[in-house]
PDB file of N, CA and C in Angstrom:
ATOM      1  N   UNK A   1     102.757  53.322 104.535  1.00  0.00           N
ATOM      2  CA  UNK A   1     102.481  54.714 104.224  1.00  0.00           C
ATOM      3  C   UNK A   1     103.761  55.376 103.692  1.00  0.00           C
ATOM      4  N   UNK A   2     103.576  56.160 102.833  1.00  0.00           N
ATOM      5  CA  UNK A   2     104.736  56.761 101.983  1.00  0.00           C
ATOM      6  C   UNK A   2     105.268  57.713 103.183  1.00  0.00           C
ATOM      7  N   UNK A   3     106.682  58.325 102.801  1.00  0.00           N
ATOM      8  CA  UNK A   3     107.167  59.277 104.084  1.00  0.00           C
ATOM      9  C   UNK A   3     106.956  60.771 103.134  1.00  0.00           C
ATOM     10  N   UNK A   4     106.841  61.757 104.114  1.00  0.00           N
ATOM     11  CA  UNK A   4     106.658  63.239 103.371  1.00  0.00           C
ATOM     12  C   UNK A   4     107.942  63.796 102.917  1.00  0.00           C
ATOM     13  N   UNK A   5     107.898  64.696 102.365  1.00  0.00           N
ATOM     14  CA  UNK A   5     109.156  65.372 101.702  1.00  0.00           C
ATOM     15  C   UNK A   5     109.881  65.931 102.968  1.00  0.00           C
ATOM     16  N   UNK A   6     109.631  66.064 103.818  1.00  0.00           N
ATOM     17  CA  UNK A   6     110.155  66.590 105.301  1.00  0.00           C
ATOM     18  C   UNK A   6     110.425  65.238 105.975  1.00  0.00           C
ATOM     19  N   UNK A   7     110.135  64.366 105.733  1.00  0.00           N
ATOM     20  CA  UNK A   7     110.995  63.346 106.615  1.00  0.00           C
ATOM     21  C   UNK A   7     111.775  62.561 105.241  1.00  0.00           C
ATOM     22  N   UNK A   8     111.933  62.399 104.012  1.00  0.00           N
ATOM     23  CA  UNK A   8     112.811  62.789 103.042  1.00  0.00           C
ATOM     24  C   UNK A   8     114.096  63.389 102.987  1.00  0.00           C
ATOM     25  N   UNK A   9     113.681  64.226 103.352  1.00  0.00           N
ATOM     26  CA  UNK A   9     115.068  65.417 103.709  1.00  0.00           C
ATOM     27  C   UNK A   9     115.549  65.042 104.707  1.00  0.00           C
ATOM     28  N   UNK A  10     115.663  64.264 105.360  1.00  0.00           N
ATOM     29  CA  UNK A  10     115.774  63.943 106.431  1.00  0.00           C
ATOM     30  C   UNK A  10     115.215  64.562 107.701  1.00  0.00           C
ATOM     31  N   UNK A  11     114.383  65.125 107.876  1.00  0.00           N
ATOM     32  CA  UNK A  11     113.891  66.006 109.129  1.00  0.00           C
ATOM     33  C   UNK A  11     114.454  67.282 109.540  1.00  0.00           C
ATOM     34  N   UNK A  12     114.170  67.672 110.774  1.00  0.00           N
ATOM     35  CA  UNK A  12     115.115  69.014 110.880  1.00  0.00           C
ATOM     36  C   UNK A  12     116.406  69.064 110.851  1.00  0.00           C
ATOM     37  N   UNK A  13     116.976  67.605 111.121  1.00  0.00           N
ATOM     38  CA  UNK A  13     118.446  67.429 110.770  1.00  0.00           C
ATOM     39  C   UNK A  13     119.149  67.563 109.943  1.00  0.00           C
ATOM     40  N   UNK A  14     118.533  66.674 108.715  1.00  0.00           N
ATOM     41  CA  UNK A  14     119.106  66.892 107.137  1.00  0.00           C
ATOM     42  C   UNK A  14     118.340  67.693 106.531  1.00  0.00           C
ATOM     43  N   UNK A  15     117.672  68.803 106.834  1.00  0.00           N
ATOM     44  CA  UNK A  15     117.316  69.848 106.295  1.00  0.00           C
ATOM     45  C   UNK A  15     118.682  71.290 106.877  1.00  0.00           C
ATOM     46  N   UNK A  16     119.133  71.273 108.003  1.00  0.00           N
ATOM     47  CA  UNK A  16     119.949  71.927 108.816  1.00  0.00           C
ATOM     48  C   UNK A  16     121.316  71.593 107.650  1.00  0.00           C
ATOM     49  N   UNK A  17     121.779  70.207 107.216  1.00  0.00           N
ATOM     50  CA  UNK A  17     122.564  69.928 106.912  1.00  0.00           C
ATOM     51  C   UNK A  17     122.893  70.406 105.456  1.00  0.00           C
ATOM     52  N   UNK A  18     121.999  70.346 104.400  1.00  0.00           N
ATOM     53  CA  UNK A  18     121.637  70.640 103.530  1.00  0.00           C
ATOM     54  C   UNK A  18     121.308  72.241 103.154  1.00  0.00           C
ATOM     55  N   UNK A  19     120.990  73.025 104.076  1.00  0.00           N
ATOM     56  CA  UNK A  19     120.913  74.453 104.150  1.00  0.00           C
ATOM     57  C   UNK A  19     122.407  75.033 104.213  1.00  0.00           C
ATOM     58  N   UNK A  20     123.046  74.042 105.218  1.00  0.00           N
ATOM     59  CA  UNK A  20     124.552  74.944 105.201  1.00  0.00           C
ATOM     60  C   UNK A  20     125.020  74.462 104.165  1.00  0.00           C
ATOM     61  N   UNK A  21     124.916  73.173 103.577  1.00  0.00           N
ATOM     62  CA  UNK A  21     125.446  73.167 102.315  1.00  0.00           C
ATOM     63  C   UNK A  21     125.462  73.945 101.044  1.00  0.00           C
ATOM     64  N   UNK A  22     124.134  74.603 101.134  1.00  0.00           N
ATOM     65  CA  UNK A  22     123.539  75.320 100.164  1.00  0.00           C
ATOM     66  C   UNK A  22     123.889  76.405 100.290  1.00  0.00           C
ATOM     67  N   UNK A  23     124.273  77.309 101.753  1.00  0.00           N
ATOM     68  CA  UNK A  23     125.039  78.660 101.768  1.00  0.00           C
ATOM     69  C   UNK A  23     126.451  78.265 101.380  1.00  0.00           C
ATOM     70  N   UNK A  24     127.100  77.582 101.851  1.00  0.00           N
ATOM     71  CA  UNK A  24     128.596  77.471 101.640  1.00  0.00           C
ATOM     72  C   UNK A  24     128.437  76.922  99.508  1.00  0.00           C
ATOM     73  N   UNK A  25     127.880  76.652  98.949  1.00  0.00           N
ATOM     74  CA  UNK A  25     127.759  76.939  97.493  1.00  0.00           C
ATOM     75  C   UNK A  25     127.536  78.120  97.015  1.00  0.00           C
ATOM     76  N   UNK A  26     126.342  78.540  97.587  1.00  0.00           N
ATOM     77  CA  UNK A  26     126.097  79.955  96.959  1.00  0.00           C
ATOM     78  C   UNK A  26     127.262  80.737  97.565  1.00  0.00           C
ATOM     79  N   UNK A  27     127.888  80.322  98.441  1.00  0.00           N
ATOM     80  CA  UNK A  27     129.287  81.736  98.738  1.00  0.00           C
ATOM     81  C   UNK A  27     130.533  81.625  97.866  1.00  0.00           C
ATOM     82  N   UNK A  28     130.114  80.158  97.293  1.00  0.00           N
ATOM     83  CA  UNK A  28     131.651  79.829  96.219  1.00  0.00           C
ATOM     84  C   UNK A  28     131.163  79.898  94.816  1.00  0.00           C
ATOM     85  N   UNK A  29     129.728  79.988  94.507  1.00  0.00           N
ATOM     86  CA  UNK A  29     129.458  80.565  93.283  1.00  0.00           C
ATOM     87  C   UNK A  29     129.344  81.549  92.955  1.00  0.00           C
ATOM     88  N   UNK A  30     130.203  82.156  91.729  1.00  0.00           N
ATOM     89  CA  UNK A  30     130.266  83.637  91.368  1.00  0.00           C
ATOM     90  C   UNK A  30     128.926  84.401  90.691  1.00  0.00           C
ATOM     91  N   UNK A  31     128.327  83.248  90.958  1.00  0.00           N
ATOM     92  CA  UNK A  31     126.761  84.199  90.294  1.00  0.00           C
ATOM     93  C   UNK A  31     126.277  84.876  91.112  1.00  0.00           C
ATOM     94  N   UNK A  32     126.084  84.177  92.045  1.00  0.00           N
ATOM     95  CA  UNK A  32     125.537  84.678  93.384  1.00  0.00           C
ATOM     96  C   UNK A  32     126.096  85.037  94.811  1.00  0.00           C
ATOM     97  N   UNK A  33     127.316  84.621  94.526  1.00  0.00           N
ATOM     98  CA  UNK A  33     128.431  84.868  95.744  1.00  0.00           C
ATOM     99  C   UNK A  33     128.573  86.026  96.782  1.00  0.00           C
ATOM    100  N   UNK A  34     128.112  87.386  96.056  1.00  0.00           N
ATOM    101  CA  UNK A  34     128.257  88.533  96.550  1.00  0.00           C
ATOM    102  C   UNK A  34     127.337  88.783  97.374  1.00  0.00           C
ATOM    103  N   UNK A  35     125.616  88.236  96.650  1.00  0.00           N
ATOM    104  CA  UNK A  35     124.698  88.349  97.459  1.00  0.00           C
ATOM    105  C   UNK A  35     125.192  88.437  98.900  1.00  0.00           C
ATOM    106  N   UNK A  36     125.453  86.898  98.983  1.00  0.00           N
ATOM    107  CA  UNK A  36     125.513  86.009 100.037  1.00  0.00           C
ATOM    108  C   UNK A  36     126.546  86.524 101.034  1.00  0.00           C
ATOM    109  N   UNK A  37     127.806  87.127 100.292  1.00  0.00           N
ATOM    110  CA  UNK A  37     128.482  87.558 101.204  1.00  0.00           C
ATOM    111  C   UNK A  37     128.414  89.284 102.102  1.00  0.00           C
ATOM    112  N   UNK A  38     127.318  89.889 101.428  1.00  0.00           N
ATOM    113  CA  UNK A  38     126.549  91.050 101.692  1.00  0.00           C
ATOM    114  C   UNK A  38     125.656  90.608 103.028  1.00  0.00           C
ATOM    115  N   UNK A  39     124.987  89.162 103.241  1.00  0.00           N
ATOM    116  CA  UNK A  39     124.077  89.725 104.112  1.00  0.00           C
ATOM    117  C   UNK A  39     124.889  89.868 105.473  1.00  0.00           C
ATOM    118  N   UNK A  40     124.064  90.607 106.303  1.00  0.00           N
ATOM    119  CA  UNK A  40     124.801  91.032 107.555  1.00  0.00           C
ATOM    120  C   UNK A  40     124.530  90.109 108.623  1.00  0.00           C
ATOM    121  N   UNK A  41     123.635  89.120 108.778  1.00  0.00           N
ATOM    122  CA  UNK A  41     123.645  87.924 109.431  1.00  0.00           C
ATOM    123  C   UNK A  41     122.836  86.617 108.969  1.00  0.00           C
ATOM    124  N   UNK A  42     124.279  86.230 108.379  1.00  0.00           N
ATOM    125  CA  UNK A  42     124.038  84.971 107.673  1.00  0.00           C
ATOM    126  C   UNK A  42     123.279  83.842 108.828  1.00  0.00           C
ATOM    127  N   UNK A  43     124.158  83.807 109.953  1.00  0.00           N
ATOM    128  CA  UNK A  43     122.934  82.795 110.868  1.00  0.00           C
ATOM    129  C   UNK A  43     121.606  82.383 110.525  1.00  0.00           C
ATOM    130  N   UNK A  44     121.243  83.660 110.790  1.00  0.00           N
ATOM    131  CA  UNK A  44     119.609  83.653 111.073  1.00  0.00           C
ATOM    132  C   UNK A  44     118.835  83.898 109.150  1.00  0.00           C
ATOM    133  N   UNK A  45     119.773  84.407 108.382  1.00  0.00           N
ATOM    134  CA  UNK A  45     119.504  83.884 106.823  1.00  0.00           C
ATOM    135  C   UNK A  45     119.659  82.470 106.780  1.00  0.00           C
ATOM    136  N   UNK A  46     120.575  81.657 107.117  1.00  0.00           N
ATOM    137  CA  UNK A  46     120.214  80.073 107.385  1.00  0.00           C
ATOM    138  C   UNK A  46     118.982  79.664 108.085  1.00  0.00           C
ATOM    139  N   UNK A  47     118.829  80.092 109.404  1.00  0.00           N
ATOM    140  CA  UNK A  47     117.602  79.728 110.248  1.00  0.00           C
ATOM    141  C   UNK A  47     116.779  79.538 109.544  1.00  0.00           C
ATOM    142  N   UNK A  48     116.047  81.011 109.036  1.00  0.00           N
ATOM    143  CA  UNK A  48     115.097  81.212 108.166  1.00  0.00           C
ATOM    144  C   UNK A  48     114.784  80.353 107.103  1.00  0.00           C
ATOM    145  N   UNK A  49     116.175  79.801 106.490  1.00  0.00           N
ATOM    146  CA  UNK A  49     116.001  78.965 105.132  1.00  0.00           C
ATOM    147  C   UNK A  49     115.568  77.487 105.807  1.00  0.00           C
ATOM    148  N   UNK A  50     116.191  76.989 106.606  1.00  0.00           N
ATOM    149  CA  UNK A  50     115.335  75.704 107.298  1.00  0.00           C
ATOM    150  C   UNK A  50     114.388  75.705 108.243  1.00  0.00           C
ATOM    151  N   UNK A  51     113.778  77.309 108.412  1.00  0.00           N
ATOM    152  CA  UNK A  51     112.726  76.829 108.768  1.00  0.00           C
ATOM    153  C   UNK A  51     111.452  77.289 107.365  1.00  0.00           C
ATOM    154  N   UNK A  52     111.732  77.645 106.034  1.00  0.00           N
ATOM    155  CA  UNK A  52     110.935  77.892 105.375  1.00  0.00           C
ATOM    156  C   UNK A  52     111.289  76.340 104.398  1.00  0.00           C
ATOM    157  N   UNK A  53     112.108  75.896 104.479  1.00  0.00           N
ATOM    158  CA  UNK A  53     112.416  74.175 104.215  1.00  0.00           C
ATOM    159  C   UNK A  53     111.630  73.485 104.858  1.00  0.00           C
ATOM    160  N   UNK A  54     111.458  73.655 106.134  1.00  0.00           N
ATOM    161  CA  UNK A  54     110.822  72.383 106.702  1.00  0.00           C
ATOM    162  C   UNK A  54     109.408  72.511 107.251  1.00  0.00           C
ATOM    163  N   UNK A  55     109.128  73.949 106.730  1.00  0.00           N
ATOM    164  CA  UNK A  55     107.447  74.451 106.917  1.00  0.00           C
ATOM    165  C   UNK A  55     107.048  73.801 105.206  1.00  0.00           C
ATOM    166  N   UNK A  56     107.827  74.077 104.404  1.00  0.00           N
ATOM    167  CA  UNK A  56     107.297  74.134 103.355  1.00  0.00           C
ATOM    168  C   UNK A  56     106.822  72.497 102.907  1.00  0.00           C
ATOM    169  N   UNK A  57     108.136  71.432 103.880  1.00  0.00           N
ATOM    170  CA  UNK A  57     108.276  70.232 103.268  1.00  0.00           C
ATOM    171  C   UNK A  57     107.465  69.490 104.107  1.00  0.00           C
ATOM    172  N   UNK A  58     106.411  70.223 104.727  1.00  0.00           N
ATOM    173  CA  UNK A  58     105.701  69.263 105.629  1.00  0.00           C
ATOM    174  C   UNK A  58     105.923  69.013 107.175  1.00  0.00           C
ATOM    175  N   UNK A  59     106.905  69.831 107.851  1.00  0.00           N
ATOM    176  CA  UNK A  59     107.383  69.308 108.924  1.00  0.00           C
ATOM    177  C   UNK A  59     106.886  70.247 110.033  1.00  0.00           C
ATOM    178  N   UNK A  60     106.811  69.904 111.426  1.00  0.00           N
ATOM    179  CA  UNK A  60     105.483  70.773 112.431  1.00  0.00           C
ATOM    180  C   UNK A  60     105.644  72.075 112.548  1.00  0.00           C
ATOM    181  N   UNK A  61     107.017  72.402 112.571  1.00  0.00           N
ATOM    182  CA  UNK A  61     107.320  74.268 113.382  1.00  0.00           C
ATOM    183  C   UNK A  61     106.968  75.230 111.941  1.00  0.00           C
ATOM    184  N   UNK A  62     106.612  76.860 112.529  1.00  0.00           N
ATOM    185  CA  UNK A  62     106.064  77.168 111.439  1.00  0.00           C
ATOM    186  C   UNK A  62     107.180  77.940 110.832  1.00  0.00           C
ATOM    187  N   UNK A  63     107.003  78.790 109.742  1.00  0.00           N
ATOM    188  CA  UNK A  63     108.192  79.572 108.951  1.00  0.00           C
ATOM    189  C   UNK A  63     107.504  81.248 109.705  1.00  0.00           C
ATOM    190  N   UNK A  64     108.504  81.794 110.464  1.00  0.00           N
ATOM    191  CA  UNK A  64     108.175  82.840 111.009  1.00  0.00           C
ATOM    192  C   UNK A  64     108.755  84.066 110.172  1.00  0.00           C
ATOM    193  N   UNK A  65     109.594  83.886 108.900  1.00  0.00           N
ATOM    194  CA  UNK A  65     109.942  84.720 107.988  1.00  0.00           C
ATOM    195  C   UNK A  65     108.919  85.775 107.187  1.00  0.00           C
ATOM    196  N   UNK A  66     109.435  86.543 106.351  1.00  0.00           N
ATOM    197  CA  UNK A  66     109.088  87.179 105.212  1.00  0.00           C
ATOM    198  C   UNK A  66     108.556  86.218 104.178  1.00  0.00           C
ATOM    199  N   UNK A  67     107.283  86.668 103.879  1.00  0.00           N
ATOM    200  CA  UNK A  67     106.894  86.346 102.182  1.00  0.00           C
ATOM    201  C   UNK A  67     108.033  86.152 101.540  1.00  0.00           C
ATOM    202  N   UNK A  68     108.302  85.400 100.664  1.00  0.00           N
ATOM    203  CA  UNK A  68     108.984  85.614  99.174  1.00  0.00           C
ATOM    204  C   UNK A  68     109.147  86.219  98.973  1.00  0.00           C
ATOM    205  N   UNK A  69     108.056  87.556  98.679  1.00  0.00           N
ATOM    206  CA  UNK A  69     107.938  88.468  97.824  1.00  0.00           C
ATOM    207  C   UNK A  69     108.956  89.395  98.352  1.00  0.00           C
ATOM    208  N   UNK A  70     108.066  89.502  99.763  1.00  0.00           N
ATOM    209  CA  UNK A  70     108.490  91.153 100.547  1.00  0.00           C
ATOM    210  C   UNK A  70     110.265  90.612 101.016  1.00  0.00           C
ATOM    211  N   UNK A  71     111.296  88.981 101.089  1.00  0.00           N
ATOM    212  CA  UNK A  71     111.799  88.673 101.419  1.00  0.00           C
ATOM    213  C   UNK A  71     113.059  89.194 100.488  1.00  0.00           C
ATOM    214  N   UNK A  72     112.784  88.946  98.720  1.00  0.00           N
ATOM    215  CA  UNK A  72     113.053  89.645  97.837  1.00  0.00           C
ATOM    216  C   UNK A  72     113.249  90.787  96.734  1.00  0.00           C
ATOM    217  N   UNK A  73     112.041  91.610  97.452  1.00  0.00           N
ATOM    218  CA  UNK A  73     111.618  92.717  96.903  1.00  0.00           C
ATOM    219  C   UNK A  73     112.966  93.598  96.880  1.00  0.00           C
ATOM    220  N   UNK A  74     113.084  93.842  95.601  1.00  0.00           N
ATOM    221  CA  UNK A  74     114.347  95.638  95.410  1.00  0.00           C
ATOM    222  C   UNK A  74     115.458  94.799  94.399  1.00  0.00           C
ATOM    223  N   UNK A  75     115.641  93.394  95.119  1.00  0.00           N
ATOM    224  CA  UNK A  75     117.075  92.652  94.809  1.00  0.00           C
ATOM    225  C   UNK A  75     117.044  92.920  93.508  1.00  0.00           C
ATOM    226  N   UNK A  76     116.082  92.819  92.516  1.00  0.00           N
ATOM    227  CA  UNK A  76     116.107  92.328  91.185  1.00  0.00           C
ATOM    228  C   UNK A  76     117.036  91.135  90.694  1.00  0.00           C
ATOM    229  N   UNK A  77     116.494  90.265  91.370  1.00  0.00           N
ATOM    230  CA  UNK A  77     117.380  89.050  90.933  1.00  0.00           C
ATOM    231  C   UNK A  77     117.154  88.384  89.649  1.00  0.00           C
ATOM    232  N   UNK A  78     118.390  88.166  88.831  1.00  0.00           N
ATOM    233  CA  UNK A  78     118.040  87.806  87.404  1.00  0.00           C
ATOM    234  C   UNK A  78     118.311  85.922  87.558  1.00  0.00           C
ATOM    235  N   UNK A  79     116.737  85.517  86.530  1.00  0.00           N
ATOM    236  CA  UNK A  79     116.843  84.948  86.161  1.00  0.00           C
ATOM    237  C   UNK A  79     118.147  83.758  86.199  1.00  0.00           C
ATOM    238  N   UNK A  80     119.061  84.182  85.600  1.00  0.00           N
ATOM    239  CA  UNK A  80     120.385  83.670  85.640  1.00  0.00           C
ATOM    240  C   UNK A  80     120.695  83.307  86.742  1.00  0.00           C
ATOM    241  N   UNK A  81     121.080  83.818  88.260  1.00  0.00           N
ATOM    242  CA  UNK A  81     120.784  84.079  89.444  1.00  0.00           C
ATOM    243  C   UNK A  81     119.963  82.894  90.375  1.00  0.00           C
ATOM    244  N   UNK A  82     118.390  83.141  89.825  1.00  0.00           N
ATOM    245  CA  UNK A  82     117.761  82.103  90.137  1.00  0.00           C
ATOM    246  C   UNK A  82     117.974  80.637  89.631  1.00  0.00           C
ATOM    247  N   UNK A  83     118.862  80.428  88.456  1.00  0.00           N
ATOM    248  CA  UNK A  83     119.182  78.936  88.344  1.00  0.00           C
ATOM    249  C   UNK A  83     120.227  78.578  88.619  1.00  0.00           C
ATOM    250  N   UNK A  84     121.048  79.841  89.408  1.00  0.00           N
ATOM    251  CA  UNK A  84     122.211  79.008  90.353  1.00  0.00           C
ATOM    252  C   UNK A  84     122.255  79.218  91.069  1.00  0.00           C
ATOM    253  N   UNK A  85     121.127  79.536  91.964  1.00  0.00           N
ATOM    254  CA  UNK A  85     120.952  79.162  93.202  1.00  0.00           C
ATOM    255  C   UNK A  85     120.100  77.849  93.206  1.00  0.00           C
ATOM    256  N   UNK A  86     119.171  77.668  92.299  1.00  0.00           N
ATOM    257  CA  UNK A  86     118.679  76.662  92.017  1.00  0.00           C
ATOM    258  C   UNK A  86     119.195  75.393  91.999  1.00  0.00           C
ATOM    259  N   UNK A  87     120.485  75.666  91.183  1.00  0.00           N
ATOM    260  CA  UNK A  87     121.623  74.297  90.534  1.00  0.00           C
ATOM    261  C   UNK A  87     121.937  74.046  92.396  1.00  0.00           C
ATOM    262  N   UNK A  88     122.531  75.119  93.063  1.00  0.00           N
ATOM    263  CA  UNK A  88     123.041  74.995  94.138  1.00  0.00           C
ATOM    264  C   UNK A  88     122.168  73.983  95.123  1.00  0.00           C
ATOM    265  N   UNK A  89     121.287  74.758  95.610  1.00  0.00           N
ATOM    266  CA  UNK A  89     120.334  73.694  96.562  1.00  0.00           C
ATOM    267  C   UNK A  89     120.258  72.094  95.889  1.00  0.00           C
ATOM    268  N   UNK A  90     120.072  71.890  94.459  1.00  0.00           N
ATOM    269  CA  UNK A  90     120.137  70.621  93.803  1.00  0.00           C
ATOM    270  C   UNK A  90     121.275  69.881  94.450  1.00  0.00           C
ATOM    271  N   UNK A  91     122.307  70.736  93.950  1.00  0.00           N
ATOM    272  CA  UNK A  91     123.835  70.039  94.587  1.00  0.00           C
ATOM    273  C   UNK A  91     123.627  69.693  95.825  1.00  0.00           C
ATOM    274  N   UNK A  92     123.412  70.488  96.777  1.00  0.00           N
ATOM    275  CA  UNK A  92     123.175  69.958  98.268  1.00  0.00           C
ATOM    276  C   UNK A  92     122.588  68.574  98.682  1.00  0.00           C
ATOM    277  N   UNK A  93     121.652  68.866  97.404  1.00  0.00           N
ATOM    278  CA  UNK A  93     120.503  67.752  97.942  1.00  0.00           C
ATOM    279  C   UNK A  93     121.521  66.360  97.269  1.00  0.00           C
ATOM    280  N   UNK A  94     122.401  66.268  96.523  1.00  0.00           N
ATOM    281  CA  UNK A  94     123.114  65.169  95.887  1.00  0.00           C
ATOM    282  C   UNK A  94     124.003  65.049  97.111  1.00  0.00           C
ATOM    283  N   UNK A  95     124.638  66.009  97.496  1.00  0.00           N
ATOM    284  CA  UNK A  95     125.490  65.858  98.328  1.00  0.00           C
ATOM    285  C   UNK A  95     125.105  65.073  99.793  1.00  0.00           C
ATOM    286  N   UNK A  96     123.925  65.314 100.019  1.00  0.00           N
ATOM    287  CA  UNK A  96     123.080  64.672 100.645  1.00  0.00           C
ATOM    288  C   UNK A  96     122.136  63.273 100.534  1.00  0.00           C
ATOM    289  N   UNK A  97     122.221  62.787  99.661  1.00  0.00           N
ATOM    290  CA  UNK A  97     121.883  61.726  99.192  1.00  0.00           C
ATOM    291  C   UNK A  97     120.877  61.755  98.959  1.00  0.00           C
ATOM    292  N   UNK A  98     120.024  63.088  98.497  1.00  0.00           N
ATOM    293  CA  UNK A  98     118.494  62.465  98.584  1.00  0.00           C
ATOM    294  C   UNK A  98     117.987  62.000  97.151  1.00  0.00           C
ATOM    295  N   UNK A  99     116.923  60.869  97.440  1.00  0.00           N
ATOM    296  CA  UNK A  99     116.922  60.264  95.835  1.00  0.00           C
ATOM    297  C   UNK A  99     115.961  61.838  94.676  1.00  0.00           C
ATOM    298  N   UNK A 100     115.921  60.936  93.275  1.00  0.00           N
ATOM    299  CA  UNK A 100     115.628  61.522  92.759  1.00  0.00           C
ATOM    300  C   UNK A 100     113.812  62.208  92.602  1.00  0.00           C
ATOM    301  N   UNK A 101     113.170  61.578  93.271  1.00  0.00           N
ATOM    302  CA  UNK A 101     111.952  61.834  93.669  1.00  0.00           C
ATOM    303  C   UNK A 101     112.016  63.293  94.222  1.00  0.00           C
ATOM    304  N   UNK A 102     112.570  63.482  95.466  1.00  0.00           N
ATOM    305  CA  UNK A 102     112.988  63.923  96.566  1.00  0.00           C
ATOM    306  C   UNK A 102     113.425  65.084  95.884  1.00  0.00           C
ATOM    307  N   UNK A 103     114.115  64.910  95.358  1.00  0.00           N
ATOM    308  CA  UNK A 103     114.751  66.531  95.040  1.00  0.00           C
ATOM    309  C   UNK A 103     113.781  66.823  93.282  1.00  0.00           C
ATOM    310  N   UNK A 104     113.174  65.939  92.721  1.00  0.00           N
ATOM    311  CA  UNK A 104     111.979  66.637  92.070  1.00  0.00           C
ATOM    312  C   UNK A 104     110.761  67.372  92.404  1.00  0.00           C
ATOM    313  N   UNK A 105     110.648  66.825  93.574  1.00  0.00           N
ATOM    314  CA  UNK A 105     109.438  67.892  94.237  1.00  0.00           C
ATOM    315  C   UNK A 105     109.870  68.960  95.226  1.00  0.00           C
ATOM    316  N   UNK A 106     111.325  68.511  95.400  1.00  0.00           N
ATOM    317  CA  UNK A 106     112.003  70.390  95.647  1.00  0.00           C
ATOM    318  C   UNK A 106     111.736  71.105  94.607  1.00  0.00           C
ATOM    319  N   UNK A 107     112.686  70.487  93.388  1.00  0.00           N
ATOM    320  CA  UNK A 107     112.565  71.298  92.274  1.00  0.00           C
ATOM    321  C   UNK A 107     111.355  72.028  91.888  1.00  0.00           C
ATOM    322  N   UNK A 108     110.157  70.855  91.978  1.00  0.00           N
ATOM    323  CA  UNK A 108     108.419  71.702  91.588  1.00  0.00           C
ATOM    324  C   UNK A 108     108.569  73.053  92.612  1.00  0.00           C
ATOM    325  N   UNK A 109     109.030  72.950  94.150  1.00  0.00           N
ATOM    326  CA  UNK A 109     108.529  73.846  94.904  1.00  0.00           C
ATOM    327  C   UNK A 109     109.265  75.409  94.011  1.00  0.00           C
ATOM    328  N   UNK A 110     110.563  75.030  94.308  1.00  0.00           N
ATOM    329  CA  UNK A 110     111.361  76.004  93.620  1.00  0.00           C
ATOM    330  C   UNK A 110     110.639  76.933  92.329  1.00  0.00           C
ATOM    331  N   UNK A 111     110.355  76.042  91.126  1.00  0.00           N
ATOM    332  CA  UNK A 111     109.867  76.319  90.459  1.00  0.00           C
ATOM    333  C   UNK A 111     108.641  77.516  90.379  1.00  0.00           C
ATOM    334  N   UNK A 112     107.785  76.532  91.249  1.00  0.00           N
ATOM    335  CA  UNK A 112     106.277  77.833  92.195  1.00  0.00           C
ATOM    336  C   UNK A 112     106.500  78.595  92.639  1.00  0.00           C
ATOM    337  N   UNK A 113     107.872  79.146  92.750  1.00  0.00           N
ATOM    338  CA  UNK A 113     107.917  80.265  93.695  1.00  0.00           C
ATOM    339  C   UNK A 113     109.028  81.034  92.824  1.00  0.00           C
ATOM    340  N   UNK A 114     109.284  80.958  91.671  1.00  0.00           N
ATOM    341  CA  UNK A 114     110.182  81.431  90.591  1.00  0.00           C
ATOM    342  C   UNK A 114     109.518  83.610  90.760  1.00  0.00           C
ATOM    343  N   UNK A 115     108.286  82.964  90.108  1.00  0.00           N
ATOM    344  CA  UNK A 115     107.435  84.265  90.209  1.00  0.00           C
ATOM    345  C   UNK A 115     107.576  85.398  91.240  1.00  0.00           C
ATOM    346  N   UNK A 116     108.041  84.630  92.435  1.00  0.00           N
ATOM    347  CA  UNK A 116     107.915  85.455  93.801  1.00  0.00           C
ATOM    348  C   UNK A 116     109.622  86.145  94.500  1.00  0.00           C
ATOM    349  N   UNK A 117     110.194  85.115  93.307  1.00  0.00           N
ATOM    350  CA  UNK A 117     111.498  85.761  93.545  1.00  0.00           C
ATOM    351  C   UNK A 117     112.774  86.175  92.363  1.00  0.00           C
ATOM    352  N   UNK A 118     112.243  86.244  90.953  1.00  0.00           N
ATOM    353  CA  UNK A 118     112.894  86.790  90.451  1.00  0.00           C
ATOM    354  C   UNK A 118     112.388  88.525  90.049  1.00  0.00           C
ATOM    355  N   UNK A 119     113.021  89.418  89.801  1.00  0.00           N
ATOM    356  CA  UNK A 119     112.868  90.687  89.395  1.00  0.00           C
ATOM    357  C   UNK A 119     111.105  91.318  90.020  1.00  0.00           C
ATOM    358  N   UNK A 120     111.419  91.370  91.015  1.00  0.00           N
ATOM    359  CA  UNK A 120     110.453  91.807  92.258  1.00  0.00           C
ATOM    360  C   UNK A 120     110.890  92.674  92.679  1.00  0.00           C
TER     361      UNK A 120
END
């Protein structure tokens, strides 16, 4: 039997691992850097991101967050924005070893949810 994109990622582990990777990029990229260094508790902005990672990728606990929408709503995040945060999580996932399968059907997810988080 094939494994799911949540045990891929390695589970809640290398999803945990891969999330901090992905904040500590977006805090050293100047596209998005400021965002990131604006929110007022990054913790639980991580939490949130692995647990909407590992709801999304198949894995049991649920995502107790915000919609997309209502998660992003006001930011007006451009475009531009969204593909480096995009590039970023990619990087993680290299940095992480995951093959190229693996981080293509991140990419699809990403993609599906473009709508829900740029200029909202």
């Amino acid at each position: 039997m094939s494994q799911t994109l949540y045990q891929r990622l390695g589970e809640s582990e290398g999803i945990a691992r891969i999330v901090d990777d992905v904040m500590a990029a977006h805090l050293a990229n100047p596209l998005v850097k400021t965002r990131f260094e604006n929110i007022k508790d990054l913790e639980r902005a991580k939490r949130m991101a692995r647990e909407f990672f590992g709801a999304g990728s198949g894995g049991p606990a649920p995502y107790t967050g915000k919609d997309m929408v209502a998660a992003h709503k006001g930011m007006n995040i451009s475009e531009q924005e969204y593909l480096a945060a995009t590039d970023d999580i990619l990087g993680a996932m290299d940095k992480n070893h995951c093959d190229a399968q693996t981080k293509n059907d991140v990419l699809a997810i990403l993609y599906s949810l473009k709508g829900h988080i740029i200029r909202v």
